[in-house]
PDB file of N, CA and C in Angstrom:
ATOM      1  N   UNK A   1      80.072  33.749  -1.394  1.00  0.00           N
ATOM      2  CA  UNK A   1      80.165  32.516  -0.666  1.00  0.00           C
ATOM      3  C   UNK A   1      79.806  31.365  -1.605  1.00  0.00           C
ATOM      4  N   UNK A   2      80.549  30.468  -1.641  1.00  0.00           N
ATOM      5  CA  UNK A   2      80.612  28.818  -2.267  1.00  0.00           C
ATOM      6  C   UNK A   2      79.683  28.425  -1.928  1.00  0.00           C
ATOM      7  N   UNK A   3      79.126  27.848  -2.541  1.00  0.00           N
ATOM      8  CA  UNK A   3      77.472  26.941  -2.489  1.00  0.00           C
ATOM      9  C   UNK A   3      77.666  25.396  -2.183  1.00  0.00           C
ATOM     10  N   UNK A   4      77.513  24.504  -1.174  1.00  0.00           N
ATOM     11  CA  UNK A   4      78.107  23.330  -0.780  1.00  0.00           C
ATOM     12  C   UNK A   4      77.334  22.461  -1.310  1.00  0.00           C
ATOM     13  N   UNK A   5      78.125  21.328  -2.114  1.00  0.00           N
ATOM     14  CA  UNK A   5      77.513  20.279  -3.207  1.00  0.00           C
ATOM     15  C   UNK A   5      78.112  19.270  -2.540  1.00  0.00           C
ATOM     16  N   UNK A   6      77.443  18.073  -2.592  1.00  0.00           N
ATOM     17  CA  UNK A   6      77.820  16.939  -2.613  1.00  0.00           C
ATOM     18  C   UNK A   6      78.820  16.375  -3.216  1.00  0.00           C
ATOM     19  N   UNK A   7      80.243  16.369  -2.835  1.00  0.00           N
ATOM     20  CA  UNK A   7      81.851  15.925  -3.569  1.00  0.00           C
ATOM     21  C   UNK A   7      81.530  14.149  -3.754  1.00  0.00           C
ATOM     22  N   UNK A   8      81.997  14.150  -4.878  1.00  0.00           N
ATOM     23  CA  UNK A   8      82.283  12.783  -5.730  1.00  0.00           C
ATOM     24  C   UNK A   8      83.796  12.095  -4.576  1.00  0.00           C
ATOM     25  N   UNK A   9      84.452  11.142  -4.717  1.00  0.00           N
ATOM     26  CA  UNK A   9      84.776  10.013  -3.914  1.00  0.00           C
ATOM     27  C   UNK A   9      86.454  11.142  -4.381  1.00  0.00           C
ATOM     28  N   UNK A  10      87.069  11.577  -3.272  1.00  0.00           N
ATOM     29  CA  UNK A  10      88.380  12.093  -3.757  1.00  0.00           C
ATOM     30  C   UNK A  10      89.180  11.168  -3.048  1.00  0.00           C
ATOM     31  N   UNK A  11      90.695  11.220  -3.486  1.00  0.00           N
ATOM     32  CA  UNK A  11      91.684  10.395  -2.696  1.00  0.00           C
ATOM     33  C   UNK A  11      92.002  10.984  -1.530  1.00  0.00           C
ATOM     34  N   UNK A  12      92.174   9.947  -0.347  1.00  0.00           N
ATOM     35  CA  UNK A  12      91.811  10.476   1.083  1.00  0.00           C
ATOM     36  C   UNK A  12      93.252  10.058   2.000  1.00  0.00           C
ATOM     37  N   UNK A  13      93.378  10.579   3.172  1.00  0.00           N
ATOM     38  CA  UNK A  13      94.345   9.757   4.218  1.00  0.00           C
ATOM     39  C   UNK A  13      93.729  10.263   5.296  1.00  0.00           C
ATOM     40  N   UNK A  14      93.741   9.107   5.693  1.00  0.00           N
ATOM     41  CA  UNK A  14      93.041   8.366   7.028  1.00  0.00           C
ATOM     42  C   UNK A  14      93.283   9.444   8.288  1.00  0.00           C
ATOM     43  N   UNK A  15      92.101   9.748   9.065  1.00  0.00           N
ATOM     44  CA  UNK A  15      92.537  10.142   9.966  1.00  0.00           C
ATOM     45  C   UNK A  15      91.267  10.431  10.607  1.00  0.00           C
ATOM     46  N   UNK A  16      91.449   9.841  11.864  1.00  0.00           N
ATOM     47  CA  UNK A  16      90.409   9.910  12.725  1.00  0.00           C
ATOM     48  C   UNK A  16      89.781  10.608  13.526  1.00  0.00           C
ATOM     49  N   UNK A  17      88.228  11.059  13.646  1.00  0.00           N
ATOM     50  CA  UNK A  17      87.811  12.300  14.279  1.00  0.00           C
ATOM     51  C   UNK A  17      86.383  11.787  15.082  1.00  0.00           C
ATOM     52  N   UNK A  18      85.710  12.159  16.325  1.00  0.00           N
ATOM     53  CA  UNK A  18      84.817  11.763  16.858  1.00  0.00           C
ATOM     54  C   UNK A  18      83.548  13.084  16.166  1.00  0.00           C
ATOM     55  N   UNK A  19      82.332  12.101  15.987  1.00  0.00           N
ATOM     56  CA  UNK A  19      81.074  13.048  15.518  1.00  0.00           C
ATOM     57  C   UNK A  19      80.195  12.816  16.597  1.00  0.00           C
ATOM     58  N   UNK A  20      78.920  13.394  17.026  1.00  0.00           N
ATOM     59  CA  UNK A  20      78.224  13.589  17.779  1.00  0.00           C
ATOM     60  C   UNK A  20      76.963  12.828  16.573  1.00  0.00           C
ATOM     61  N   UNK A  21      76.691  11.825  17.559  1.00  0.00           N
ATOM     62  CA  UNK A  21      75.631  10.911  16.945  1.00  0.00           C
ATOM     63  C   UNK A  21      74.340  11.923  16.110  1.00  0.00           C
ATOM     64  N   UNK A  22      73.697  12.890  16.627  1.00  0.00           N
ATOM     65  CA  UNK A  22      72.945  13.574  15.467  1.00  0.00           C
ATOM     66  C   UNK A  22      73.744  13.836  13.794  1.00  0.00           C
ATOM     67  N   UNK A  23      74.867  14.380  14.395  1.00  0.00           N
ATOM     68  CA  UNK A  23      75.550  15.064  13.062  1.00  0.00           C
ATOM     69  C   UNK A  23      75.726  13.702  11.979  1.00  0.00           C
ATOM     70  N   UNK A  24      76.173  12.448  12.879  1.00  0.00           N
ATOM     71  CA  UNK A  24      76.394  11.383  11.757  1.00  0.00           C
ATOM     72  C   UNK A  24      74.903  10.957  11.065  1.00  0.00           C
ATOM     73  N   UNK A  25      73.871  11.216  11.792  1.00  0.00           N
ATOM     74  CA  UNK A  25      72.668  10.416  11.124  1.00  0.00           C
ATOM     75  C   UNK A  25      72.207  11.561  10.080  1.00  0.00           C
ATOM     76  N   UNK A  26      72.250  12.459  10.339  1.00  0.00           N
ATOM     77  CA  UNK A  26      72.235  13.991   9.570  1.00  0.00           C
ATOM     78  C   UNK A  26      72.770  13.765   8.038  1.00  0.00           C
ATOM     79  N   UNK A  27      74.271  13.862   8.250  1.00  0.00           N
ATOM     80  CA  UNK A  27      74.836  13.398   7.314  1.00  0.00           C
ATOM     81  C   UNK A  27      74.440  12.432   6.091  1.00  0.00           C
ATOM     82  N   UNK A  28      74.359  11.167   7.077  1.00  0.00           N
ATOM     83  CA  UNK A  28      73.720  10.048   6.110  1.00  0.00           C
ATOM     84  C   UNK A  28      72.609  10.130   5.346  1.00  0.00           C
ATOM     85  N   UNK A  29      71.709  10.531   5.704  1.00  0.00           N
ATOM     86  CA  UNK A  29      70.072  11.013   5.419  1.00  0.00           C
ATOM     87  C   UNK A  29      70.847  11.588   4.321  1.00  0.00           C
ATOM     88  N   UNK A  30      71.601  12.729   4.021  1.00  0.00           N
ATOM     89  CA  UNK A  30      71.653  13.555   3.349  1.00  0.00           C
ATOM     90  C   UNK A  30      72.479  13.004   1.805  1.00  0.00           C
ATOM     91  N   UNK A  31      73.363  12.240   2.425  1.00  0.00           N
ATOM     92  CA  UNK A  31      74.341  11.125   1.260  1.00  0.00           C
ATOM     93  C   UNK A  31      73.310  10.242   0.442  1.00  0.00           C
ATOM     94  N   UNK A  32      72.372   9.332   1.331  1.00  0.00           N
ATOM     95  CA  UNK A  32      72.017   8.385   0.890  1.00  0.00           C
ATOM     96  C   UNK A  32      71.156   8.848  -0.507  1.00  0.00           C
ATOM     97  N   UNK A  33      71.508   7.417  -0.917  1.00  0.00           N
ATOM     98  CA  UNK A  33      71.211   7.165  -2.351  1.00  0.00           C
ATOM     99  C   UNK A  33      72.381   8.258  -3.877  1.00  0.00           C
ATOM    100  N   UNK A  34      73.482   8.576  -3.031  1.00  0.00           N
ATOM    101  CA  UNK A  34      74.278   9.631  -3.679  1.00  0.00           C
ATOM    102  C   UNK A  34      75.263   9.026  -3.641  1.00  0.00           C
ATOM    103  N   UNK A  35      76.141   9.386  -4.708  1.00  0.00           N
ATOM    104  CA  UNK A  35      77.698   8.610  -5.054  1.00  0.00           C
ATOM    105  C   UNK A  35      78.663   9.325  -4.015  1.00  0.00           C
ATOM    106  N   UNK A  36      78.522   9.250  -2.682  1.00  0.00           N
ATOM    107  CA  UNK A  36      78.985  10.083  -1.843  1.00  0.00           C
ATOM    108  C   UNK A  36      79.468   9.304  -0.535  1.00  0.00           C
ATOM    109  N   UNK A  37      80.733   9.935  -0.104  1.00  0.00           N
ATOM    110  CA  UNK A  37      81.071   8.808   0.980  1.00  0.00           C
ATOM    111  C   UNK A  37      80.965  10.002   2.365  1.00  0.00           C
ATOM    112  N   UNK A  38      80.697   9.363   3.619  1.00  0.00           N
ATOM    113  CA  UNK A  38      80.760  10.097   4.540  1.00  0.00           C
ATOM    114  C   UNK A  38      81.850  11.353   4.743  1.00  0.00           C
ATOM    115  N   UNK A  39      82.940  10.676   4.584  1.00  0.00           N
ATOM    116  CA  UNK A  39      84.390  11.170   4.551  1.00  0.00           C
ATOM    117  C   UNK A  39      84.134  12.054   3.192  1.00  0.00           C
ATOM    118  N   UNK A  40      83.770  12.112   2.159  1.00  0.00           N
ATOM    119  CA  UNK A  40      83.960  13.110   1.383  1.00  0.00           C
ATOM    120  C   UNK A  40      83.383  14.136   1.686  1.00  0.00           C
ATOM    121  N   UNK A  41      81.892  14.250   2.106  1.00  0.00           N
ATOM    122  CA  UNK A  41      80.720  14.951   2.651  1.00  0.00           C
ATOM    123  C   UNK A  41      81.727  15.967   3.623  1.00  0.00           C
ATOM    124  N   UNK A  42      82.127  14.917   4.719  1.00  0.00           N
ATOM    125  CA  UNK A  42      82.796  16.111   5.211  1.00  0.00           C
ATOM    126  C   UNK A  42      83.845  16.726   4.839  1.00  0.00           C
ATOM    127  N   UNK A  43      85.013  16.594   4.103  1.00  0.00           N
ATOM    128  CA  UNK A  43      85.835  17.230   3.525  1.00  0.00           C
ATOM    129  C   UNK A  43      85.689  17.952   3.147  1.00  0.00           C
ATOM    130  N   UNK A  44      84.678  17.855   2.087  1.00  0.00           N
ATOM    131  CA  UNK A  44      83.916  19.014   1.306  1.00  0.00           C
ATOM    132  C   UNK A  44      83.425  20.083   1.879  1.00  0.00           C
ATOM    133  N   UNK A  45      82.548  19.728   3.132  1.00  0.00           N
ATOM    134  CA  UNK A  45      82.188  20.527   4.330  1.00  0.00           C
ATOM    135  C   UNK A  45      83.185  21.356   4.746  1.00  0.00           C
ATOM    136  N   UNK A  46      84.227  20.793   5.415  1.00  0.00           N
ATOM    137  CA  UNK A  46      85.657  21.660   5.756  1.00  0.00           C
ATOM    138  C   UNK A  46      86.094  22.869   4.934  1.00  0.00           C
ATOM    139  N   UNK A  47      86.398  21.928   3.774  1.00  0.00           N
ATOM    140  CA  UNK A  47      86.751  22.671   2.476  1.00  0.00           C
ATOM    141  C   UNK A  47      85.824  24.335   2.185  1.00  0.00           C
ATOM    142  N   UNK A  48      84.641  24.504   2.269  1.00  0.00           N
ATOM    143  CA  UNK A  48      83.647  25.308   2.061  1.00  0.00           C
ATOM    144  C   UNK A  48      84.115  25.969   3.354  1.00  0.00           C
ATOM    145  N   UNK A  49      84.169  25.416   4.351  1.00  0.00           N
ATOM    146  CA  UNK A  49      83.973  26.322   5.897  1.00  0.00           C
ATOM    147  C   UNK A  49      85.304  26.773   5.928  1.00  0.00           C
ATOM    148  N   UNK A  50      86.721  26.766   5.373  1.00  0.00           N
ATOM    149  CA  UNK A  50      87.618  26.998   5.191  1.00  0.00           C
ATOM    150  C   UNK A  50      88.150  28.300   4.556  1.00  0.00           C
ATOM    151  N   UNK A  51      87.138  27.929   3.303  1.00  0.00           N
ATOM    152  CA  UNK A  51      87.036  29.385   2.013  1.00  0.00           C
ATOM    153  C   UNK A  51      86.168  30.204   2.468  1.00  0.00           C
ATOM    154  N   UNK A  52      84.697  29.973   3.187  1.00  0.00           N
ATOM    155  CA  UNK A  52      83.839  31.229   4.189  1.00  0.00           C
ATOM    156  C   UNK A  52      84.706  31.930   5.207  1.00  0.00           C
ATOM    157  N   UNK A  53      85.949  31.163   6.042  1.00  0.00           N
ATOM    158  CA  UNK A  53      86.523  31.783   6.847  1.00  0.00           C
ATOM    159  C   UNK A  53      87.980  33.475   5.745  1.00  0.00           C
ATOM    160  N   UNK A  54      88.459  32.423   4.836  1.00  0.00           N
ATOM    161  CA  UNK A  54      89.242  33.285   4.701  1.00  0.00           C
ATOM    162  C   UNK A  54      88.701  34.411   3.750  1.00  0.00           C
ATOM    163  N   UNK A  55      87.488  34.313   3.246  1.00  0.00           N
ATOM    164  CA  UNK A  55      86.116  35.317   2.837  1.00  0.00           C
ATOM    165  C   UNK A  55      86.194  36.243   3.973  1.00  0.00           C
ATOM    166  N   UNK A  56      86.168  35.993   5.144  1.00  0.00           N
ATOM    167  CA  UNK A  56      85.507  36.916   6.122  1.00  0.00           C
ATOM    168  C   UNK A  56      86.589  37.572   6.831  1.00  0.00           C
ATOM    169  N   UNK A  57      87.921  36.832   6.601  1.00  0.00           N
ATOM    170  CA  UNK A  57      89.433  37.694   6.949  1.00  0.00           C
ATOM    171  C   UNK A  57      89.607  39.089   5.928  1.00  0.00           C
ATOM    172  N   UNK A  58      89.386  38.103   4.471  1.00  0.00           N
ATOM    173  CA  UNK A  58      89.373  39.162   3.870  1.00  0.00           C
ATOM    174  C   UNK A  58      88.543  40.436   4.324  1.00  0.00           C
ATOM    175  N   UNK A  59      87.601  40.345   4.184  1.00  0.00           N
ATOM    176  CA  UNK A  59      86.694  41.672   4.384  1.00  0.00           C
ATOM    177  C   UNK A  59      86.601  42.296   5.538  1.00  0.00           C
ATOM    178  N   UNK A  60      87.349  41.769   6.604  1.00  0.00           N
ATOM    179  CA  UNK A  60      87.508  42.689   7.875  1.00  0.00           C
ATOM    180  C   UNK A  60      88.648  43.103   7.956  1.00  0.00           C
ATOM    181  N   UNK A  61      89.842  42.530   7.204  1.00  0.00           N
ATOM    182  CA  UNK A  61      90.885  43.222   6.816  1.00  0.00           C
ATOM    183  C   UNK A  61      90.636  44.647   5.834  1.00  0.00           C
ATOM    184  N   UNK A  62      89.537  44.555   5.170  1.00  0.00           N
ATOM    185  CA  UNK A  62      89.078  45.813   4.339  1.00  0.00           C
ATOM    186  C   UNK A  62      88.432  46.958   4.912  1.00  0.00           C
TER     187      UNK A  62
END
């Protein structure tokens, strides 16, 4: 399993999603003072929870 780092500023397209007020203050706490944009944080997030899923296809396919 991928170890989740804080992603640097990638090129993005827009698209809009509702967060649950803990998760956004969560988030921030966690960015601040980091070359990190909300929107990357979570991408990155996705990105990781994306590669754990097809990790775990794999191995129940095995």
């Amino acid at each position: 399993m991928r170890k989740f780092k804080i992603p640097k500023i990638p090129s993005t397209t827009s698209k809009s999603i509702r967060f649950p007020t803990d998760v956004i203050d969560e988030v921030e706490e966690a960015i601040r003072g980091k070359d990190c944009t909300f929107t990357a944080f979570v991408v990155e997030a996705v990105r990781v929870a994306l590669e754990n899923l097809r990790e775990e296809e794999e191995s129940d396919d095995a």
